[in-house]
PDB file of N, CA and C in Angstrom:
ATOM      1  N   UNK A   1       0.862  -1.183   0.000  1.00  0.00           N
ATOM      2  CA  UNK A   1       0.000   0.000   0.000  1.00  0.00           C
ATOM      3  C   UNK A   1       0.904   1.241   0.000  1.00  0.00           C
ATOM      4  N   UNK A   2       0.813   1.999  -1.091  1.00  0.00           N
ATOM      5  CA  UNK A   2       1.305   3.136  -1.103  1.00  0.00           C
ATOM      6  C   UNK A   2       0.565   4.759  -0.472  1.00  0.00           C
ATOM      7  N   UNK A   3       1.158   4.951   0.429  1.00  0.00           N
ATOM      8  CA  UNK A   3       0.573   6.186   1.099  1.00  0.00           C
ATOM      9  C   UNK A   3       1.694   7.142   1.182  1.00  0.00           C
ATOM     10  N   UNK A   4       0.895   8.624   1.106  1.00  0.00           N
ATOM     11  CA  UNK A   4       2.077   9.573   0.896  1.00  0.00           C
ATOM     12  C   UNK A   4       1.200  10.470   2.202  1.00  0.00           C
ATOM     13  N   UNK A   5       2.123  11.159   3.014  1.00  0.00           N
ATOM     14  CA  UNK A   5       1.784  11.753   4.199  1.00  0.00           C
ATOM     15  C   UNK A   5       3.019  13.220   4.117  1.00  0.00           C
ATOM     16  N   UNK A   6       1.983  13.985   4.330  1.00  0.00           N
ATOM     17  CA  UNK A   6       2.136  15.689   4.465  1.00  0.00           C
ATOM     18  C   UNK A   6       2.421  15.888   5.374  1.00  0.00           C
ATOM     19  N   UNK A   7       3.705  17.290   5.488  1.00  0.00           N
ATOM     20  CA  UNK A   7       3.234  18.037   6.947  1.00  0.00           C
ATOM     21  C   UNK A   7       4.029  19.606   6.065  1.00  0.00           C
ATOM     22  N   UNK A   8       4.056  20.134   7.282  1.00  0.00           N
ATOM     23  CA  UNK A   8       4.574  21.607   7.156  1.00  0.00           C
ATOM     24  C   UNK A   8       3.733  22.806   6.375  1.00  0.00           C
ATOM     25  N   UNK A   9       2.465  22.246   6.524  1.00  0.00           N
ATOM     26  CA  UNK A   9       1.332  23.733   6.579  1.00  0.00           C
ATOM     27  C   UNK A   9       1.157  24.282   7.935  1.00  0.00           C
ATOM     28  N   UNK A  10       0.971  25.615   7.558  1.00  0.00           N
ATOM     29  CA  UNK A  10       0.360  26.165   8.712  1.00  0.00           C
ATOM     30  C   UNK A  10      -0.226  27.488   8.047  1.00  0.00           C
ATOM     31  N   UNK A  11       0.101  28.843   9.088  1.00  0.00           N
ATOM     32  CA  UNK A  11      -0.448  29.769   8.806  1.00  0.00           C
ATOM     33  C   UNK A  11       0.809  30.615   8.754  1.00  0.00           C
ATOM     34  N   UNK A  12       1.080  31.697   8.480  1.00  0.00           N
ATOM     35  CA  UNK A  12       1.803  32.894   8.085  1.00  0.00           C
ATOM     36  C   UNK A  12       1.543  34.059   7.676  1.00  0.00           C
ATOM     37  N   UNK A  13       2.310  35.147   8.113  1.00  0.00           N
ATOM     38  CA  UNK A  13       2.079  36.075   7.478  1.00  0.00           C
ATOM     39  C   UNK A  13       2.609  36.355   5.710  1.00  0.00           C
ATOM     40  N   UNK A  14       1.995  37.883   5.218  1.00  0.00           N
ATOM     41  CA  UNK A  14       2.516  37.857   3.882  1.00  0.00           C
ATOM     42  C   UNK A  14       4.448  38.028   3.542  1.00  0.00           C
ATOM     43  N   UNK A  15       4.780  37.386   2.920  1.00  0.00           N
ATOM     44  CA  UNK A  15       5.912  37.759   3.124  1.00  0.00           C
ATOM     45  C   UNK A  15       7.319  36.753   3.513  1.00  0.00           C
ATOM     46  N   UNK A  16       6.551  35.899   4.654  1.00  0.00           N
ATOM     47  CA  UNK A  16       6.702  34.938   4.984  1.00  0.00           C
ATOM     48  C   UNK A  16       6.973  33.341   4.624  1.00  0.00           C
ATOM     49  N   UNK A  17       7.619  32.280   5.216  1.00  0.00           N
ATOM     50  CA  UNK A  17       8.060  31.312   4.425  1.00  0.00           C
ATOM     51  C   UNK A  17       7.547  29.744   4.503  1.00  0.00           C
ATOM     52  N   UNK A  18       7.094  28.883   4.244  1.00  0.00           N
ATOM     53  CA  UNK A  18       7.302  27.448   5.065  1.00  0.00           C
ATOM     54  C   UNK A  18       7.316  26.439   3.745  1.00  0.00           C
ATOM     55  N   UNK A  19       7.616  25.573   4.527  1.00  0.00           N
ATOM     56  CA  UNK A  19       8.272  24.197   3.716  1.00  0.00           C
ATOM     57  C   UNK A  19       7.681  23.105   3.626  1.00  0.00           C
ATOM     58  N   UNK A  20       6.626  22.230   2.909  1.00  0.00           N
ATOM     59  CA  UNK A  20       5.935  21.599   3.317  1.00  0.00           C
ATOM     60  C   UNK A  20       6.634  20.132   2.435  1.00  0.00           C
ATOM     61  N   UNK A  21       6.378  18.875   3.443  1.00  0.00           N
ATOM     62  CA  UNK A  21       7.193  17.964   3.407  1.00  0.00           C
ATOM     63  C   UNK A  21       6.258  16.626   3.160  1.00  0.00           C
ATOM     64  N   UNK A  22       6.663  16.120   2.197  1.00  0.00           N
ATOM     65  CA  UNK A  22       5.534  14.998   1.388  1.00  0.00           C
ATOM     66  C   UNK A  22       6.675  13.583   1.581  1.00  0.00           C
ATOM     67  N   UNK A  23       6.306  12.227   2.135  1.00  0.00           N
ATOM     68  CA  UNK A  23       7.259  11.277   2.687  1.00  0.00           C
ATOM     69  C   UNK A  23       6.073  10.042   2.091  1.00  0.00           C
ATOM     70  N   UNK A  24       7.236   9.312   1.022  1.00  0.00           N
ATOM     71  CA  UNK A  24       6.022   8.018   0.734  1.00  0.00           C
ATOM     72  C   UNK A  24       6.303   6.864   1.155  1.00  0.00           C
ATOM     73  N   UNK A  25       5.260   6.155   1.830  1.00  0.00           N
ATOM     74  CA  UNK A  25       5.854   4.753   3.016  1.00  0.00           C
ATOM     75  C   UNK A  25       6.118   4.006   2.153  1.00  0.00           C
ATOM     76  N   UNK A  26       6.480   4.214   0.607  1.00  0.00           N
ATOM     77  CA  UNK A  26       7.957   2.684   0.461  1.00  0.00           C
ATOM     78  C   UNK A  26       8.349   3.748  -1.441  1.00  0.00           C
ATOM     79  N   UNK A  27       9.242   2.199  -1.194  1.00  0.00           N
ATOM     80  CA  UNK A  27       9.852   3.294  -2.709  1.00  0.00           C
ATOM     81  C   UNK A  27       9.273   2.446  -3.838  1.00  0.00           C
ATOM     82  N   UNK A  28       8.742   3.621  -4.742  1.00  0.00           N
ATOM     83  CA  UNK A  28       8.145   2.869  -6.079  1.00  0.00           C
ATOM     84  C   UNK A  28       8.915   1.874  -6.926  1.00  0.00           C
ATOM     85  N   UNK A  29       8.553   1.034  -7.839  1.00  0.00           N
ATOM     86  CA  UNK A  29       9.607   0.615  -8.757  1.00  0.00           C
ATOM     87  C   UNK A  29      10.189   1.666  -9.747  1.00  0.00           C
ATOM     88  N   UNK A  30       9.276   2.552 -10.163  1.00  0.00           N
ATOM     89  CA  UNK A  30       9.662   3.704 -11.079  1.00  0.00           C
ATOM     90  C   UNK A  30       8.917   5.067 -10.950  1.00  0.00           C
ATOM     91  N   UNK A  31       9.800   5.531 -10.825  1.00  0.00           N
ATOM     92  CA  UNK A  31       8.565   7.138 -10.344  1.00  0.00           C
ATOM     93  C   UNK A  31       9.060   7.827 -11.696  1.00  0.00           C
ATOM     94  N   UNK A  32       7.510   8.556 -12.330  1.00  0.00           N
ATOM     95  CA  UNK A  32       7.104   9.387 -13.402  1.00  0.00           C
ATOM     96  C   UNK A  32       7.292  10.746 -12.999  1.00  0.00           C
ATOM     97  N   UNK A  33       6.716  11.549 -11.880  1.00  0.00           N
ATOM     98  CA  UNK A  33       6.828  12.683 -11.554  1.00  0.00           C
ATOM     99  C   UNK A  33       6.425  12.803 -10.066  1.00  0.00           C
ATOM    100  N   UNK A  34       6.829  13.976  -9.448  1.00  0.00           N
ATOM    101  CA  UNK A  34       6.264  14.480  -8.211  1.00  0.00           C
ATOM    102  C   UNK A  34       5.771  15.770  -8.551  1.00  0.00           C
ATOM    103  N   UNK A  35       4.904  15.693  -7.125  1.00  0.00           N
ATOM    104  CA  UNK A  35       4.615  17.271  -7.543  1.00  0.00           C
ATOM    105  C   UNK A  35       3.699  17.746  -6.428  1.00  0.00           C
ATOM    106  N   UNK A  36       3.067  19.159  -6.880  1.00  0.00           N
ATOM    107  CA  UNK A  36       2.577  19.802  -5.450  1.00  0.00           C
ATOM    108  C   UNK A  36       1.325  20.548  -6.380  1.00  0.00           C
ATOM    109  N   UNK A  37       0.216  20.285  -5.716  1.00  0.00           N
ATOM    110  CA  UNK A  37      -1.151  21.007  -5.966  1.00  0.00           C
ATOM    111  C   UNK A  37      -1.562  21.705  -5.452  1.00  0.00           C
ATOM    112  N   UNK A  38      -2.730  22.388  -5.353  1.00  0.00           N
ATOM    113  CA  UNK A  38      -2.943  23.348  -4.238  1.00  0.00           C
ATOM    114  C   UNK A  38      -4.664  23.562  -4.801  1.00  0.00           C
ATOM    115  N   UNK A  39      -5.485  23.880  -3.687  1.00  0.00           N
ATOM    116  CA  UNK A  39      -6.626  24.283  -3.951  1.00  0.00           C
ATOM    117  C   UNK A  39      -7.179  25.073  -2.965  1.00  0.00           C
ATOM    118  N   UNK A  40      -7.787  26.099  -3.503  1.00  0.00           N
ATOM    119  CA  UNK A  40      -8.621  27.445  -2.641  1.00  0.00           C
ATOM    120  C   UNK A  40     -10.023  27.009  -3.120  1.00  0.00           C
ATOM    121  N   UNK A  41     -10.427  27.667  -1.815  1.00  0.00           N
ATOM    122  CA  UNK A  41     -12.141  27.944  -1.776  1.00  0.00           C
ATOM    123  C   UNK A  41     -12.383  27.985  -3.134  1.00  0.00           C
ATOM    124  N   UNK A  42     -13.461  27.358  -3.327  1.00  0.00           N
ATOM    125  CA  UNK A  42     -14.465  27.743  -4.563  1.00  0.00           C
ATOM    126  C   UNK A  42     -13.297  27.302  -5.767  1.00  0.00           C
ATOM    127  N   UNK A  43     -12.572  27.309  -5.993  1.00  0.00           N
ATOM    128  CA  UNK A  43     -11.280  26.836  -7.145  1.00  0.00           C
ATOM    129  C   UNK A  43     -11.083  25.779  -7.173  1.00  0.00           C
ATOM    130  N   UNK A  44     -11.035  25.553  -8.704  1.00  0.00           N
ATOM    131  CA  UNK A  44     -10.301  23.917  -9.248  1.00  0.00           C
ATOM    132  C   UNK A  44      -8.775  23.640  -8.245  1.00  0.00           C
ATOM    133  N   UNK A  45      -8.702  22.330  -8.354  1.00  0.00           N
ATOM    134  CA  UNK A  45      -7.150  22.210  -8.102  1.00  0.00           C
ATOM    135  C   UNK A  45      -6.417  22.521  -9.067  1.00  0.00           C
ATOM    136  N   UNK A  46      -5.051  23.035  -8.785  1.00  0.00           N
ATOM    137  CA  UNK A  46      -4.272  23.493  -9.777  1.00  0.00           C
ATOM    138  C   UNK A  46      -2.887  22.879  -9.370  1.00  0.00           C
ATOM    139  N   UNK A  47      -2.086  22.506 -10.532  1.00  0.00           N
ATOM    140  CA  UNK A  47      -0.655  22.500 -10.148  1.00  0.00           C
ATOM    141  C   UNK A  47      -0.099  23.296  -9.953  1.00  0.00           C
ATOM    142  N   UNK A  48       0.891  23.656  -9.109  1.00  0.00           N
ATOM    143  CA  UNK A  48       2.061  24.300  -8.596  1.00  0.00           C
ATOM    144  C   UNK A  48       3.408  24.309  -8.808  1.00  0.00           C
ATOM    145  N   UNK A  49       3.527  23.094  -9.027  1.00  0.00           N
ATOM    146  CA  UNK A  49       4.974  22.700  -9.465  1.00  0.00           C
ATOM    147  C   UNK A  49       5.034  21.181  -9.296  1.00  0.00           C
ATOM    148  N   UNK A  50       6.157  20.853 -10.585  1.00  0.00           N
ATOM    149  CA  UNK A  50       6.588  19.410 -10.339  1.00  0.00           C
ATOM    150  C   UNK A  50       7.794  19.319 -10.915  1.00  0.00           C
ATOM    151  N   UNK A  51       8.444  17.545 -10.706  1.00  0.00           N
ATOM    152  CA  UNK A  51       9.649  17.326 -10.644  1.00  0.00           C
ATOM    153  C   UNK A  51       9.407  16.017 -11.559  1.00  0.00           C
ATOM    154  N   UNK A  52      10.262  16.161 -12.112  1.00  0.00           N
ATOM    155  CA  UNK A  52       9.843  14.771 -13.203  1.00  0.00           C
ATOM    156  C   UNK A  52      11.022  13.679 -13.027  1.00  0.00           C
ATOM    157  N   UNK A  53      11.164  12.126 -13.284  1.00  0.00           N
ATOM    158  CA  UNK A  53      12.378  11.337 -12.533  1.00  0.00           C
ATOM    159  C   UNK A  53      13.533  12.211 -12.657  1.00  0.00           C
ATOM    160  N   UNK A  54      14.114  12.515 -14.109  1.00  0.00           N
ATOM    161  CA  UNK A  54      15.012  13.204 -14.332  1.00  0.00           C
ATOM    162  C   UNK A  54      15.206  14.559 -14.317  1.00  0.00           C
ATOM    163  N   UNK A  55      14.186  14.789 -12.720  1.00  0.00           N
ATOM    164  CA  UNK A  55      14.911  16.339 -11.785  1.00  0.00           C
ATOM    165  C   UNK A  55      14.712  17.564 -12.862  1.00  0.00           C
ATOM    166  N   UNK A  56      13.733  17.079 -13.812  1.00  0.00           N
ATOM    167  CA  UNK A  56      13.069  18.665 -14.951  1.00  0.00           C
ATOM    168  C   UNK A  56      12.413  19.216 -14.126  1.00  0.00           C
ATOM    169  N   UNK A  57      11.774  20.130 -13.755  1.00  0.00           N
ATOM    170  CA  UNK A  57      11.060  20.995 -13.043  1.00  0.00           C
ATOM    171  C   UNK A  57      10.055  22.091 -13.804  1.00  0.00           C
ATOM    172  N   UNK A  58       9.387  21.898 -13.299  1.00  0.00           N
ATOM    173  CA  UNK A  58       7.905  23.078 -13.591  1.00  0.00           C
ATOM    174  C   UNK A  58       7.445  24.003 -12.693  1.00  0.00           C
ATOM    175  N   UNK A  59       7.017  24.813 -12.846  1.00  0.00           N
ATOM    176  CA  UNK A  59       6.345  25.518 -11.858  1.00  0.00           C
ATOM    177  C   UNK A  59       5.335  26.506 -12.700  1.00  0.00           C
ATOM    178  N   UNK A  60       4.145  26.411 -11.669  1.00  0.00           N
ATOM    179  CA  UNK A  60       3.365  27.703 -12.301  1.00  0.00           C
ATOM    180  C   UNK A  60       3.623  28.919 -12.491  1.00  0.00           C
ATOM    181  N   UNK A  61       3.185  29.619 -13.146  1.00  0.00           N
ATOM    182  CA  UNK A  61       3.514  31.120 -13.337  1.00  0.00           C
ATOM    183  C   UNK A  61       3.871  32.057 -12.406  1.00  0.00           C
ATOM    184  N   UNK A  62       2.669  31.747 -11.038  1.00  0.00           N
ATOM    185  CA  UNK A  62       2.311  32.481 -10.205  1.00  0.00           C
ATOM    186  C   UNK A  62       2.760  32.228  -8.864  1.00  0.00           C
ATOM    187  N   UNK A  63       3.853  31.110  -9.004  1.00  0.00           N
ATOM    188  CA  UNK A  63       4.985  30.561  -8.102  1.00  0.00           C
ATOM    189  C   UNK A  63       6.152  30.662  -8.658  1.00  0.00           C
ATOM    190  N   UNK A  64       6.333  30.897  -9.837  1.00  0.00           N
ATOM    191  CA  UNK A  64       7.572  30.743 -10.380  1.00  0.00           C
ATOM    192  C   UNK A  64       8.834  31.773  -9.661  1.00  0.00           C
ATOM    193  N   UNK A  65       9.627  31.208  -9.225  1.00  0.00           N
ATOM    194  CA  UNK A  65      11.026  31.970  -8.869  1.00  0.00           C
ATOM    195  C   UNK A  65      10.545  32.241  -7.296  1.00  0.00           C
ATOM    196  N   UNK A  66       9.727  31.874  -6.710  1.00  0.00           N
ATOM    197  CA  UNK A  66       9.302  32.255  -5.221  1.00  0.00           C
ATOM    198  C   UNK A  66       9.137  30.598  -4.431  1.00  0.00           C
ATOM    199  N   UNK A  67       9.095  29.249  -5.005  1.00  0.00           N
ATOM    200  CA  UNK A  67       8.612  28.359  -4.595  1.00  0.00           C
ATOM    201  C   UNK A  67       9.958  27.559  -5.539  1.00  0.00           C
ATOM    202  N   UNK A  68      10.109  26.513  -4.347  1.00  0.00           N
ATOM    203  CA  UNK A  68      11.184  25.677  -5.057  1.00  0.00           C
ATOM    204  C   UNK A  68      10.530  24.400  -4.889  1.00  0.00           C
ATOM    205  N   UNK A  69      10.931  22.982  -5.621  1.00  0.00           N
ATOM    206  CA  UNK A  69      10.513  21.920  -6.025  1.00  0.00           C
ATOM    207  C   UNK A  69      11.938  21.057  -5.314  1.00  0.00           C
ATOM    208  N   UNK A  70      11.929  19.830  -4.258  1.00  0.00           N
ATOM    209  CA  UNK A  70      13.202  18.919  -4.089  1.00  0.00           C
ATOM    210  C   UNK A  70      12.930  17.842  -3.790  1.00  0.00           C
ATOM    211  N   UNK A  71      13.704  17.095  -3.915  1.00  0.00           N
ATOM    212  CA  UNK A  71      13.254  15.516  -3.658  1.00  0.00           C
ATOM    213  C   UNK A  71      15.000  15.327  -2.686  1.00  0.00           C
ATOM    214  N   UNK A  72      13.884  13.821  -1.793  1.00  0.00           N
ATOM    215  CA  UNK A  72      15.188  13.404  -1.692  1.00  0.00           C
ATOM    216  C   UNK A  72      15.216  11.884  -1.204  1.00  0.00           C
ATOM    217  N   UNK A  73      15.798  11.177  -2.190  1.00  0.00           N
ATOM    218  CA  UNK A  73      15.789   9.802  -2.624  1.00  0.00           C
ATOM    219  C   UNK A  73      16.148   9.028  -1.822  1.00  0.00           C
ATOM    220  N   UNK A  74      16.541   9.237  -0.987  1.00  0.00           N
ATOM    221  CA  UNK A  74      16.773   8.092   0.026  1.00  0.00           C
ATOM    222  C   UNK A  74      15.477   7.901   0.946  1.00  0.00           C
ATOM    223  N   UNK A  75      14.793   8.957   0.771  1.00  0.00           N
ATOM    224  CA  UNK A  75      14.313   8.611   2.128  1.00  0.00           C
ATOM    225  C   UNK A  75      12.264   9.301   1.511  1.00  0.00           C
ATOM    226  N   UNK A  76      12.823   8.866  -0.217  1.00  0.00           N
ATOM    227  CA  UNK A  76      11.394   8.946  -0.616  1.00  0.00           C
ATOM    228  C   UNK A  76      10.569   9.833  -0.170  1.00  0.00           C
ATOM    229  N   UNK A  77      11.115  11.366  -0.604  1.00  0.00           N
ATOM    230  CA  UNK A  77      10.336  12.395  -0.124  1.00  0.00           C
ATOM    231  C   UNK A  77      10.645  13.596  -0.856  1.00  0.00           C
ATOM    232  N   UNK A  78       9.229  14.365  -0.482  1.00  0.00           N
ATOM    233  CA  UNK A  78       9.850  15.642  -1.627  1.00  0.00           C
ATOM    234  C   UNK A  78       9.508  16.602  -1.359  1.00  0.00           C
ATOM    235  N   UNK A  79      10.129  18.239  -1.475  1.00  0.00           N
ATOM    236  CA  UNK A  79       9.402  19.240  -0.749  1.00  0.00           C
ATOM    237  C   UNK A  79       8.728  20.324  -1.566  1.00  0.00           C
ATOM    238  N   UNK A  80       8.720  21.271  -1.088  1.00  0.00           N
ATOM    239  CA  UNK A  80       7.932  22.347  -1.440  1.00  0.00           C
ATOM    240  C   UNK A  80       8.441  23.460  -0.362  1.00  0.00           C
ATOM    241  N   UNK A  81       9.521  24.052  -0.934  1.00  0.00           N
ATOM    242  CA  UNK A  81       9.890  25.087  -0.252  1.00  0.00           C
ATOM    243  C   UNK A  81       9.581  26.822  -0.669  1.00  0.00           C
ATOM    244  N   UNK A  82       8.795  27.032  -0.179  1.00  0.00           N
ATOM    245  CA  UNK A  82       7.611  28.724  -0.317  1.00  0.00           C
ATOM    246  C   UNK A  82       7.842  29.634   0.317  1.00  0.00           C
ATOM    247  N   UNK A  83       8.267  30.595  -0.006  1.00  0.00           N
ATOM    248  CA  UNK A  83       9.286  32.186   0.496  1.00  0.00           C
ATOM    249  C   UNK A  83       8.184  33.150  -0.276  1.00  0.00           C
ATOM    250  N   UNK A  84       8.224  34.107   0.463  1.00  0.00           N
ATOM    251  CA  UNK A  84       7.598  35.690   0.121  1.00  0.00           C
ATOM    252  C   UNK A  84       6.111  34.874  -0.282  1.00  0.00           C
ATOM    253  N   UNK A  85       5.368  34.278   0.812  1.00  0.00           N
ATOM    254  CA  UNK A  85       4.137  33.787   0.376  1.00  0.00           C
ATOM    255  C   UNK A  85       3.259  35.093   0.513  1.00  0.00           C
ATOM    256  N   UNK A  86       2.237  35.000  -0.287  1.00  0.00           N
ATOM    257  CA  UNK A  86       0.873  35.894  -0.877  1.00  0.00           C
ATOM    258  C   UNK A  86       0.007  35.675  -0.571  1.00  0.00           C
ATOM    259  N   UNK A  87      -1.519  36.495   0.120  1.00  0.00           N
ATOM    260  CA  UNK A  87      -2.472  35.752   0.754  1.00  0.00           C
ATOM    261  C   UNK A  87      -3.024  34.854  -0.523  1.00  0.00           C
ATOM    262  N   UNK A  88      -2.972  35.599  -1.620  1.00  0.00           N
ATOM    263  CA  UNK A  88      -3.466  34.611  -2.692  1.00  0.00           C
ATOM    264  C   UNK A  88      -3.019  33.282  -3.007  1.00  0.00           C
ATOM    265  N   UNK A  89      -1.836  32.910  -1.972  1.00  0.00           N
ATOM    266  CA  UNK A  89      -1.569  31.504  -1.922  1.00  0.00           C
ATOM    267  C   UNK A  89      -2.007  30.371  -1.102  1.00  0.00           C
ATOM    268  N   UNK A  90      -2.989  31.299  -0.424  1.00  0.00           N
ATOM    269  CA  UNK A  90      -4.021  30.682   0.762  1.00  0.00           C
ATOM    270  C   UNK A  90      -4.328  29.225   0.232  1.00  0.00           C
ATOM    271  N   UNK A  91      -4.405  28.038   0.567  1.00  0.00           N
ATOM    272  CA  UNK A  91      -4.990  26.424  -0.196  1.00  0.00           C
ATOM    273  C   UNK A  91      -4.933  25.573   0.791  1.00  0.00           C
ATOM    274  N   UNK A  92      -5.513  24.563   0.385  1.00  0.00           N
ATOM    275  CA  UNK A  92      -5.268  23.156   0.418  1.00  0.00           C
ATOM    276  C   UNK A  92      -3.678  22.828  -0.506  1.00  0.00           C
ATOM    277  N   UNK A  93      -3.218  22.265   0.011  1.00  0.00           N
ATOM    278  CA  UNK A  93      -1.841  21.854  -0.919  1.00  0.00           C
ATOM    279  C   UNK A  93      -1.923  20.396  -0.878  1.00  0.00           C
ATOM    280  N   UNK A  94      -1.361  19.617  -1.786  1.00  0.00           N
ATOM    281  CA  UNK A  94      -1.641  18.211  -1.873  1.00  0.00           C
ATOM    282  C   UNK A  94      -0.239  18.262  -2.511  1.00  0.00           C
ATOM    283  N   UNK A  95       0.201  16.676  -2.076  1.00  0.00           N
ATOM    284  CA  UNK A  95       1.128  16.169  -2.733  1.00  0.00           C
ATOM    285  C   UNK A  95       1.053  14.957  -3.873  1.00  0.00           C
ATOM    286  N   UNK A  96       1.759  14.986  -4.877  1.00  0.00           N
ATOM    287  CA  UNK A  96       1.365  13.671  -5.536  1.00  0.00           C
ATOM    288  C   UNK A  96       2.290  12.906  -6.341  1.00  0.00           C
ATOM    289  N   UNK A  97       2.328  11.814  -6.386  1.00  0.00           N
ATOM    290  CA  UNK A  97       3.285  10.615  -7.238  1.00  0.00           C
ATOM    291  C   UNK A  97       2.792  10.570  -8.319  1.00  0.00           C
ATOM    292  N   UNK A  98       3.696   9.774  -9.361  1.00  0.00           N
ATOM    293  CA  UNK A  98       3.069   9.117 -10.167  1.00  0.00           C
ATOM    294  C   UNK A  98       3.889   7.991 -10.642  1.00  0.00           C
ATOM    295  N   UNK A  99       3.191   6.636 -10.916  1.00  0.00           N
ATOM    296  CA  UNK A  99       4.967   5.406 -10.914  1.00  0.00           C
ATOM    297  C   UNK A  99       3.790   4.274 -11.053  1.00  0.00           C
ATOM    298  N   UNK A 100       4.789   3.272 -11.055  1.00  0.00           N
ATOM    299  CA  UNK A 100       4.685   2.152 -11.126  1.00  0.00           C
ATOM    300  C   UNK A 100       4.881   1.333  -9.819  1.00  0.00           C
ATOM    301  N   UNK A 101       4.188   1.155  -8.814  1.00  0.00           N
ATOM    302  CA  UNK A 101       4.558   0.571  -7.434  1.00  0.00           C
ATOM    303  C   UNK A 101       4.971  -0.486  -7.558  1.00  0.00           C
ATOM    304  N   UNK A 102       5.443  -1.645  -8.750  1.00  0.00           N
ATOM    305  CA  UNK A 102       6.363  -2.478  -8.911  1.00  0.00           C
ATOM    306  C   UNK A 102       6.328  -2.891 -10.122  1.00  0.00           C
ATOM    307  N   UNK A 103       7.058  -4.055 -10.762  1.00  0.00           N
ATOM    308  CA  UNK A 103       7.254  -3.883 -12.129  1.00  0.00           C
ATOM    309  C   UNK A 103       6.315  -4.428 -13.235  1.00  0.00           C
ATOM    310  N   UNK A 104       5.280  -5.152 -11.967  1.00  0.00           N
ATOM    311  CA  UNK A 104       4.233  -5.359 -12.843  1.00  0.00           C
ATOM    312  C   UNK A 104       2.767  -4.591 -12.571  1.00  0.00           C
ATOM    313  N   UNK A 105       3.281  -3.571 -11.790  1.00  0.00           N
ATOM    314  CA  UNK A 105       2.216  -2.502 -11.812  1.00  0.00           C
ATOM    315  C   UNK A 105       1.829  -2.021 -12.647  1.00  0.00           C
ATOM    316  N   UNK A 106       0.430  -1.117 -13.178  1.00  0.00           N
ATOM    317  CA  UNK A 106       0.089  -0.286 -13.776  1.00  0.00           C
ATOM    318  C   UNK A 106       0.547   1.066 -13.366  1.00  0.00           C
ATOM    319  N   UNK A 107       0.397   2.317 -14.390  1.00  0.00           N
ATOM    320  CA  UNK A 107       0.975   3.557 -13.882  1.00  0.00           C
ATOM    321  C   UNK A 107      -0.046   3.918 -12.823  1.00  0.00           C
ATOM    322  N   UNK A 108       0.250   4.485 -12.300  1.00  0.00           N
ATOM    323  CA  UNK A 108      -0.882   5.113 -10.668  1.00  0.00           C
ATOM    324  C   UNK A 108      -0.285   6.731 -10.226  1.00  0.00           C
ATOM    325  N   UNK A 109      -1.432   7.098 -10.207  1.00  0.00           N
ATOM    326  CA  UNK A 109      -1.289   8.371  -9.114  1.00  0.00           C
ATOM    327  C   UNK A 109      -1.707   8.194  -7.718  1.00  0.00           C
ATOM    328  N   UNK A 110      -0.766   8.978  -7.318  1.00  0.00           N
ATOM    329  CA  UNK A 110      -1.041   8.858  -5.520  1.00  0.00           C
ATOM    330  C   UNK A 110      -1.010  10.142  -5.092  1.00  0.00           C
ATOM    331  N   UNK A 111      -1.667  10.055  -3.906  1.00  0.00           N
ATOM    332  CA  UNK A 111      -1.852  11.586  -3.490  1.00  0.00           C
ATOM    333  C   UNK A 111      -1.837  12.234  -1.803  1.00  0.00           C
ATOM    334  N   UNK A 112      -1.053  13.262  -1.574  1.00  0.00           N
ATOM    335  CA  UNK A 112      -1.514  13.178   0.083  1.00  0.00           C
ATOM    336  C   UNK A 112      -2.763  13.491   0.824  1.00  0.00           C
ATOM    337  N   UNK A 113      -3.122  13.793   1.939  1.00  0.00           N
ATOM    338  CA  UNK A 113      -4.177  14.079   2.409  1.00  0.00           C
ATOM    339  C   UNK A 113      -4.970  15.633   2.436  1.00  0.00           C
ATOM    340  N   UNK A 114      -3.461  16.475   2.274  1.00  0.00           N
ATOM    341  CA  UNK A 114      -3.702  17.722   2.279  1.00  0.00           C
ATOM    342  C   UNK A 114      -3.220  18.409   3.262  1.00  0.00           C
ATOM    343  N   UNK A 115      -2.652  19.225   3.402  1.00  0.00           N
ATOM    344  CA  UNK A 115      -2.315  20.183   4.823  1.00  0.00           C
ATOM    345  C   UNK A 115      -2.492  21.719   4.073  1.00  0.00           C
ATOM    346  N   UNK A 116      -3.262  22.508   5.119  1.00  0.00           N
ATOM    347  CA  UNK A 116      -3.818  24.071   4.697  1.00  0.00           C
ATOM    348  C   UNK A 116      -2.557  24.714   5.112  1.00  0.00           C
ATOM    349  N   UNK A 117      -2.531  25.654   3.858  1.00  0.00           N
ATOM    350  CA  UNK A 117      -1.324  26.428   3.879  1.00  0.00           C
ATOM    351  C   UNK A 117      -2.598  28.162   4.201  1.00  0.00           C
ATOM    352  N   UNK A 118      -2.020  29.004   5.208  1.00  0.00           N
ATOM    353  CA  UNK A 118      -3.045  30.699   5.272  1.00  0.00           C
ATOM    354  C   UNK A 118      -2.074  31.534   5.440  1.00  0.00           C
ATOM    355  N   UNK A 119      -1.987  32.316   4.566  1.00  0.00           N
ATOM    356  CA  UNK A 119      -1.302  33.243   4.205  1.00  0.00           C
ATOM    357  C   UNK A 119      -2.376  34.777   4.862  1.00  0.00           C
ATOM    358  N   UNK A 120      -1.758  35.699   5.416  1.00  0.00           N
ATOM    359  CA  UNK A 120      -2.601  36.697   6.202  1.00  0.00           C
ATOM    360  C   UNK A 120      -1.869  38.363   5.530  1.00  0.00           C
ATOM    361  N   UNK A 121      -2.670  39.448   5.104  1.00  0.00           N
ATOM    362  CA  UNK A 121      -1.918  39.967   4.416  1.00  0.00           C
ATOM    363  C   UNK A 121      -1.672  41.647   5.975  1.00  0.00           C
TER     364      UNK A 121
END
């Protein structure tokens, strides 16, 4: 059973920084991408940024150069590090996989539970 577990939301002011930390209880056979979602009141989920096996990186527009994307392989985890946050970054943030949980798996997405990120201006 693959489960991915969040932490490092909270609340903050504008301006302000935190790091939120996504840890998956085992290691895939092949991981496709990571990545970080986010959803506000009344709003679709949206991506934020992701990391693809070979460490390409994305980010949305409206994170770009303020939010960093990291993994770290030993210990099957990946972050989301957020500086000069905006109340407009107020969400739900989710984390998510995507892989093969062994070699005769199908591809799968996985996802965390969510931890609220509040940004206060």
């Amino acid at each position: 059973q693959v489960q991915l577990v969040e932490s490092g939301g909270g609340s903050v002011q504008a301006g302000g920084s935190l790091r939120l930390s996504c840890v998956c209880s085992r290691r895939l056979y092949k991981l496709f991408v990571m990545g970080w979602y986010r959803q506000a009141p009344g709003k679709q989920r949206e991506l934020v940024a992701n990391m693809t096996w070979l460490e390409e990186t994305m980010y949305a527009d409206s994170v770009n150069g303020r939010f960093t994307i990291s993994r770290d392989r030993a210990n099957n985890a990946h972050f989301l590090q957020m500086t000069n946050l905006r109340p407009e970054d107020t969400a739900v943030y989710y984390c998510q996989l995507e892989g093969l949980q062994t070699i005769l798996s199908s591809r799968t997405e996985y996802w965390g539970q969510g931890t609220q990120v509040t940004v206060s201006s």
